[in-house]
N, C-alpha and C. Protein backbone atom coordinates (compact mmCIF):
# COMPACT_ATOMS: atom_id res chain seq x y z
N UNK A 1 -37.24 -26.49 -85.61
CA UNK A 1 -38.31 -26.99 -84.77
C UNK A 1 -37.76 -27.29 -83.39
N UNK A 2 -38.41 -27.15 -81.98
CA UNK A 2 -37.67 -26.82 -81.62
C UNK A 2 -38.96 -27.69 -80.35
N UNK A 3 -38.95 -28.97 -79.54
CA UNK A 3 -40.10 -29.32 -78.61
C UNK A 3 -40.42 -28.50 -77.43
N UNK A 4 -41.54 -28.04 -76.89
CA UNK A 4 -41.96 -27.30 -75.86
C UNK A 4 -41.77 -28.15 -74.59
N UNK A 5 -40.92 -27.52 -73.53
CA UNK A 5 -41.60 -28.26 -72.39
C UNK A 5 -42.54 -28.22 -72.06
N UNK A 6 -43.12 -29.39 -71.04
CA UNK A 6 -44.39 -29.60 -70.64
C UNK A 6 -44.00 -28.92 -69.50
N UNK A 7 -43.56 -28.31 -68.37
CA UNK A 7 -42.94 -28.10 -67.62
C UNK A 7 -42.86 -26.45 -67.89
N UNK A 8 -43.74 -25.83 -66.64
CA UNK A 8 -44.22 -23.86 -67.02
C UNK A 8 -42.76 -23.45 -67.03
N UNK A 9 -42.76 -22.32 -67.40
CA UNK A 9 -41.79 -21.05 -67.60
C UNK A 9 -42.11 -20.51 -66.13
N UNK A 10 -41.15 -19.92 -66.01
CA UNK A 10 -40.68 -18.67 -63.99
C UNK A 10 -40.65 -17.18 -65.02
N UNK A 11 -41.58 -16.34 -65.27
CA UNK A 11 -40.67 -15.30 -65.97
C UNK A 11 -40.38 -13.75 -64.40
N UNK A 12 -39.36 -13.43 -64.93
CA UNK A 12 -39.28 -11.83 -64.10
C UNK A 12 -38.46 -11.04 -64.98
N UNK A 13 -38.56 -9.76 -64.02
CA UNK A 13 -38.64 -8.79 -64.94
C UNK A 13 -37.41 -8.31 -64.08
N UNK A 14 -36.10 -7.59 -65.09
CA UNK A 14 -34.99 -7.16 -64.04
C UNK A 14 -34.85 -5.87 -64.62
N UNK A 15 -34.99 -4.59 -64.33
CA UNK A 15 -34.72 -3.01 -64.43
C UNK A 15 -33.56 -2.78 -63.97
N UNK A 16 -32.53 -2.50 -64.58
CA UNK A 16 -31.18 -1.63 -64.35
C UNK A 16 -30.71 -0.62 -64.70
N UNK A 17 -29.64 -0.18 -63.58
CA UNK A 17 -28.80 1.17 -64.39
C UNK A 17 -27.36 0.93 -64.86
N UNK A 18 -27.00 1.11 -65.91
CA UNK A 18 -25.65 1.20 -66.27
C UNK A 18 -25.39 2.00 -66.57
N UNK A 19 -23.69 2.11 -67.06
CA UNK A 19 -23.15 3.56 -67.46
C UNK A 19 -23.38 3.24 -68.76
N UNK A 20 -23.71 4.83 -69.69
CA UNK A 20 -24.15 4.11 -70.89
C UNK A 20 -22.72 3.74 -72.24
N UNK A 21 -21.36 3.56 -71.69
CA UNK A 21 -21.36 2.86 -72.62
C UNK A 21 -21.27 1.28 -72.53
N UNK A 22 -22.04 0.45 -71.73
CA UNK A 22 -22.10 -0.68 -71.49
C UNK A 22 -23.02 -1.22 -72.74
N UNK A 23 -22.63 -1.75 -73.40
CA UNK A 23 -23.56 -2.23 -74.64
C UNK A 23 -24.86 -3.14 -73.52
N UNK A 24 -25.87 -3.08 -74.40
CA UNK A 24 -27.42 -4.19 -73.60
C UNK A 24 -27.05 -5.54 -74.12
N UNK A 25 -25.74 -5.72 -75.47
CA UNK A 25 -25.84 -7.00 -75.45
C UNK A 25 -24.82 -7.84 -74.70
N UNK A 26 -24.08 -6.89 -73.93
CA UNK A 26 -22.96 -7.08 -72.83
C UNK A 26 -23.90 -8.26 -71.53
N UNK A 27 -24.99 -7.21 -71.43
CA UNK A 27 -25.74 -7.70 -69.78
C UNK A 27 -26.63 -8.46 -70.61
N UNK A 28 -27.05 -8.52 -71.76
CA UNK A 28 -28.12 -10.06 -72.21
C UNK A 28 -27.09 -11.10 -72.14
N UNK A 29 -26.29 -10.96 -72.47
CA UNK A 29 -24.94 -12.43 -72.33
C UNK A 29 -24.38 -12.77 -71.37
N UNK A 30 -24.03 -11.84 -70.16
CA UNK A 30 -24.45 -12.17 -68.94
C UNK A 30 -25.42 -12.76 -68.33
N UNK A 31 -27.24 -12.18 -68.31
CA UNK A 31 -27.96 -12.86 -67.90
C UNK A 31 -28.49 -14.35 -68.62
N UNK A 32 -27.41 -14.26 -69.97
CA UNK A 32 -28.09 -15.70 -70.44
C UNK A 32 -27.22 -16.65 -70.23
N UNK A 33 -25.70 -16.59 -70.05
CA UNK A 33 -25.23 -17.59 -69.25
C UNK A 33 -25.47 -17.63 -68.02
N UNK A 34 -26.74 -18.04 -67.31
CA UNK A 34 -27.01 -18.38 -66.04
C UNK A 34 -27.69 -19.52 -66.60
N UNK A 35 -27.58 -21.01 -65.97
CA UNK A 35 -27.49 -22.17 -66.33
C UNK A 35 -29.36 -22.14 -66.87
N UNK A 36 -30.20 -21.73 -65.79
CA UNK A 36 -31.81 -21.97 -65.67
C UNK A 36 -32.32 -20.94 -67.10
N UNK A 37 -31.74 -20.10 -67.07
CA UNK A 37 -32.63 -18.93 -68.43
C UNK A 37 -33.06 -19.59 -69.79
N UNK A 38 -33.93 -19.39 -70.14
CA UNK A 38 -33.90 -19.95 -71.63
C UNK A 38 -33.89 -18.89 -72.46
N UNK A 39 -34.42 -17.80 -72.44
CA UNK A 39 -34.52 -16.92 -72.59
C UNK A 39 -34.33 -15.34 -72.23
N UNK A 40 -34.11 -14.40 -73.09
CA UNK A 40 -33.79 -12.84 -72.51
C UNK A 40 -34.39 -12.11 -73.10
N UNK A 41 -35.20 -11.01 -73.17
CA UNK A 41 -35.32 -9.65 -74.07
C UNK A 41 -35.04 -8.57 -73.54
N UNK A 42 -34.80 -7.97 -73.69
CA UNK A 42 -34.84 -6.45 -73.50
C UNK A 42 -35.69 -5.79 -74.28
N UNK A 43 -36.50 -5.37 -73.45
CA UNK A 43 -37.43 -4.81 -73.18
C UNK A 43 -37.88 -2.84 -73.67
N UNK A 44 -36.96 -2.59 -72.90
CA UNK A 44 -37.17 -0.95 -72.49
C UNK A 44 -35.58 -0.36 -72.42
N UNK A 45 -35.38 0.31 -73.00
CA UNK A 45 -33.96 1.05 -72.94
C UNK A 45 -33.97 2.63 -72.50
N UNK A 46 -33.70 2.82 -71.70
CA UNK A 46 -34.29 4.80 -71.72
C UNK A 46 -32.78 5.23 -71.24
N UNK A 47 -32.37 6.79 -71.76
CA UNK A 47 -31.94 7.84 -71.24
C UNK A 47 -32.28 8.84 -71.03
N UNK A 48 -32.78 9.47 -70.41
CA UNK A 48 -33.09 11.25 -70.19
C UNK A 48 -33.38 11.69 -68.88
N UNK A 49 -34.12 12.44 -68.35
CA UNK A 49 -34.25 13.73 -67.35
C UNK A 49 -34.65 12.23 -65.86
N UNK A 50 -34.97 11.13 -66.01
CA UNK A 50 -35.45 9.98 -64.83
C UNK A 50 -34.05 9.36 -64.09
N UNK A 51 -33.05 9.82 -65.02
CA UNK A 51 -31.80 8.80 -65.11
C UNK A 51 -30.64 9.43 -64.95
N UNK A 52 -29.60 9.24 -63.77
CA UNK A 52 -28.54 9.77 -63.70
C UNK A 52 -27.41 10.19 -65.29
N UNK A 53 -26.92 11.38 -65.32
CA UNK A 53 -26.06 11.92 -66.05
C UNK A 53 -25.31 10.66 -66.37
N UNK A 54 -25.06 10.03 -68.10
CA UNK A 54 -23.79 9.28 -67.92
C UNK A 54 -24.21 7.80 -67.98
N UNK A 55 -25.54 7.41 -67.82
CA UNK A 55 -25.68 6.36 -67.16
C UNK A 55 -27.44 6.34 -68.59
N UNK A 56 -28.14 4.63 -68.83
CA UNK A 56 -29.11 4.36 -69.26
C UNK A 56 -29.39 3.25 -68.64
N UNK A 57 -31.33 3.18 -68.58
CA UNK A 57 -31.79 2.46 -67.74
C UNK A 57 -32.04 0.81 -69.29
N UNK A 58 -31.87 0.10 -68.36
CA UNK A 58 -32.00 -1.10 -69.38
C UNK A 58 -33.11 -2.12 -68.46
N UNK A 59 -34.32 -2.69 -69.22
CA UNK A 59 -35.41 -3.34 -68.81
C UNK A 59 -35.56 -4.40 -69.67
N UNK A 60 -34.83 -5.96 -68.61
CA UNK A 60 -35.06 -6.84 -68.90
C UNK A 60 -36.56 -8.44 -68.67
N UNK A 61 -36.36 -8.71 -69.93
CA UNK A 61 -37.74 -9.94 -69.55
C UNK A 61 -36.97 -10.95 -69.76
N UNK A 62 -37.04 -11.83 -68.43
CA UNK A 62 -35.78 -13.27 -68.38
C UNK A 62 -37.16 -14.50 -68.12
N UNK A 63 -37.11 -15.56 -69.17
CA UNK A 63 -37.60 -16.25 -68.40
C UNK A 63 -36.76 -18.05 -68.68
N UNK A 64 -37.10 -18.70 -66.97
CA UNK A 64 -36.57 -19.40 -66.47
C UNK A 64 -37.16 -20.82 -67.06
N UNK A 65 -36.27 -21.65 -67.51
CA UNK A 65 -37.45 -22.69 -67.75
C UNK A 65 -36.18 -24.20 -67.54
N UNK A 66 -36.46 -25.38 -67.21
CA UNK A 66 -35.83 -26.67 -67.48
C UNK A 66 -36.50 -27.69 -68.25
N UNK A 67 -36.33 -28.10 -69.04
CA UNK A 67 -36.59 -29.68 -69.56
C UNK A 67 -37.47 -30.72 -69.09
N UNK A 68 -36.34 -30.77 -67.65
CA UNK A 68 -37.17 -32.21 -66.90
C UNK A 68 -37.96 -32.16 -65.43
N UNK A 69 -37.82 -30.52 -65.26
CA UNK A 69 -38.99 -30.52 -64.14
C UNK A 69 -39.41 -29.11 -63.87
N UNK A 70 -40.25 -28.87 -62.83
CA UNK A 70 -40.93 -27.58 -62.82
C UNK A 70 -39.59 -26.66 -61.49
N UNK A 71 -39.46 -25.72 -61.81
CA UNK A 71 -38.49 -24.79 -60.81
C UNK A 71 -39.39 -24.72 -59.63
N UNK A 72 -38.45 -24.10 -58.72
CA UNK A 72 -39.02 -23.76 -57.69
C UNK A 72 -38.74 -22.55 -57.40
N UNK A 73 -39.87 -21.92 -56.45
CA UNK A 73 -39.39 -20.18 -56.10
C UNK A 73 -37.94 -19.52 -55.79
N UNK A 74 -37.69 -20.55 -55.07
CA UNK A 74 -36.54 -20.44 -54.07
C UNK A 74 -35.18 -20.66 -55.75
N UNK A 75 -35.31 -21.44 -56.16
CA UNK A 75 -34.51 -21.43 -57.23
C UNK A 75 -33.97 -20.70 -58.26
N UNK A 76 -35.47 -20.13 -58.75
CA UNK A 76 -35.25 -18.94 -59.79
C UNK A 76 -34.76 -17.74 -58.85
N UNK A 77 -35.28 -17.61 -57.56
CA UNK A 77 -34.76 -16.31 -56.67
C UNK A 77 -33.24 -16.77 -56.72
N UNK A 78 -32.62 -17.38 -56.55
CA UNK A 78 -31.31 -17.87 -56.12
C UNK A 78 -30.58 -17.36 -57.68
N UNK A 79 -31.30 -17.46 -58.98
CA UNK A 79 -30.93 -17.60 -59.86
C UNK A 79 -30.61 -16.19 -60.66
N UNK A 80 -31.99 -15.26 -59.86
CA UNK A 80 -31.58 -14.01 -60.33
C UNK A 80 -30.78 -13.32 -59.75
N UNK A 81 -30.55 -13.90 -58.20
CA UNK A 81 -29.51 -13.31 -57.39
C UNK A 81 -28.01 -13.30 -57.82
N UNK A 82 -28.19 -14.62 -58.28
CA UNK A 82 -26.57 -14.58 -59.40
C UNK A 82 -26.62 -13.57 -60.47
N UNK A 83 -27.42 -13.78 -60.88
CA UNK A 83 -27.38 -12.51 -62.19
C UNK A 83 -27.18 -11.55 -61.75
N UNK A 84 -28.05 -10.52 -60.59
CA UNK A 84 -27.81 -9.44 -60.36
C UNK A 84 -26.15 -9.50 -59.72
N UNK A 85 -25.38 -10.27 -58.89
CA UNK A 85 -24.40 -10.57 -58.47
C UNK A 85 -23.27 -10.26 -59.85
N UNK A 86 -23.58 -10.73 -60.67
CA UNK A 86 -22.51 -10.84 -61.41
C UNK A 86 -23.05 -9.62 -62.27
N UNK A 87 -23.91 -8.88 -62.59
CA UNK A 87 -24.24 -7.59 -63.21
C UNK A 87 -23.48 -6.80 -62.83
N UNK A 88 -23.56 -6.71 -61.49
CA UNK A 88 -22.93 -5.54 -60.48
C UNK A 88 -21.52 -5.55 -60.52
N UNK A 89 -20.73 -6.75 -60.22
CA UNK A 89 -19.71 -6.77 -60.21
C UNK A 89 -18.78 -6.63 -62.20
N UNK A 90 -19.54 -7.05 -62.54
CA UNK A 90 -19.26 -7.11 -64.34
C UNK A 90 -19.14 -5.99 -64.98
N UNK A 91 -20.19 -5.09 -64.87
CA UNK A 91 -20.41 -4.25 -65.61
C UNK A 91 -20.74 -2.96 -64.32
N UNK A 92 -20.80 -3.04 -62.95
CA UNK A 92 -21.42 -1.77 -62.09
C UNK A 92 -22.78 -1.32 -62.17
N UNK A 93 -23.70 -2.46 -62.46
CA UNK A 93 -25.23 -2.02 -62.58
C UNK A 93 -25.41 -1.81 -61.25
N UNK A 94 -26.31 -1.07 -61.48
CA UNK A 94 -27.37 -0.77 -59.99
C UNK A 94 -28.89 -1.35 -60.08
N UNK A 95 -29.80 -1.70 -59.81
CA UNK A 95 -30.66 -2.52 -59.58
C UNK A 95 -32.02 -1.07 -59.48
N UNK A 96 -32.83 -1.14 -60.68
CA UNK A 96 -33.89 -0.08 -60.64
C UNK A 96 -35.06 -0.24 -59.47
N UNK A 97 -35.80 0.00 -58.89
CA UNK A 97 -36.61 -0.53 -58.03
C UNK A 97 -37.94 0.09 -59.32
C-alpha cells in the first residue's frame, strides 16, 4: 500500500536514439536516478527502415512527482535536462525530435 500524493504529477515524454546494444534497462536506471522521477516506462522500442543502421529508437514516459509540494515548470525542465545530459554522455543517446 503505498499513500498518493495530494500534490499533481509533471509527466513528459523523452524519444531517443541509441546504439542498439544499449540495454532500455540501462537508460530506465539512468532516468530513474534523477532525484524528482517517481516513475519510468518505456513505452515504444523500434528498429527498422526510420532509424539509423546499428542504432534503436527507445520512447520514454517519465513522470515527475514530490511528496511535499507541487513542481514547477522550470524544475522538471531543469530535471529532464539532467537526464538528457547524462543519457548522452552515459550511453551516446541522441535526442528524437
Amino acid at each position: 500500500y503505498e499513500v498518493s500524493s495530494p500534490f499533481p504529477e509533471a509527466i513528459r515524454d523523452l524519444a531517443l536514439a541509441v546504439n542498439s546494444s544499449v540495454p532500455a534497462e540501462q537508460v530506465s536506471e539512468i532516468i530513474t536516478g534523477e532525484t524528482l522521477v517517481k516513475s519510468v516506462t518505456l513505452f515504444d522500442s523500434y528498429q527498422g527502415s526510420q532509424i539509423e543502421v546499428g542504432k534503436k529508437s527507445l520512447a520514454y514516459r517519465i513522470v515527475f512527482q514530490v511528496s511535499n509540494r507541487t513542481l514547477t515548470a522550470e524544475e522538471v525542465g531543469k530535471s529532464v535536462q539532467t537526464i538528457i545530459n547524462r543519457l548522452v554522455s552515459e550511453t551516446g543517446a541522441t535526442i528524437r525530435e
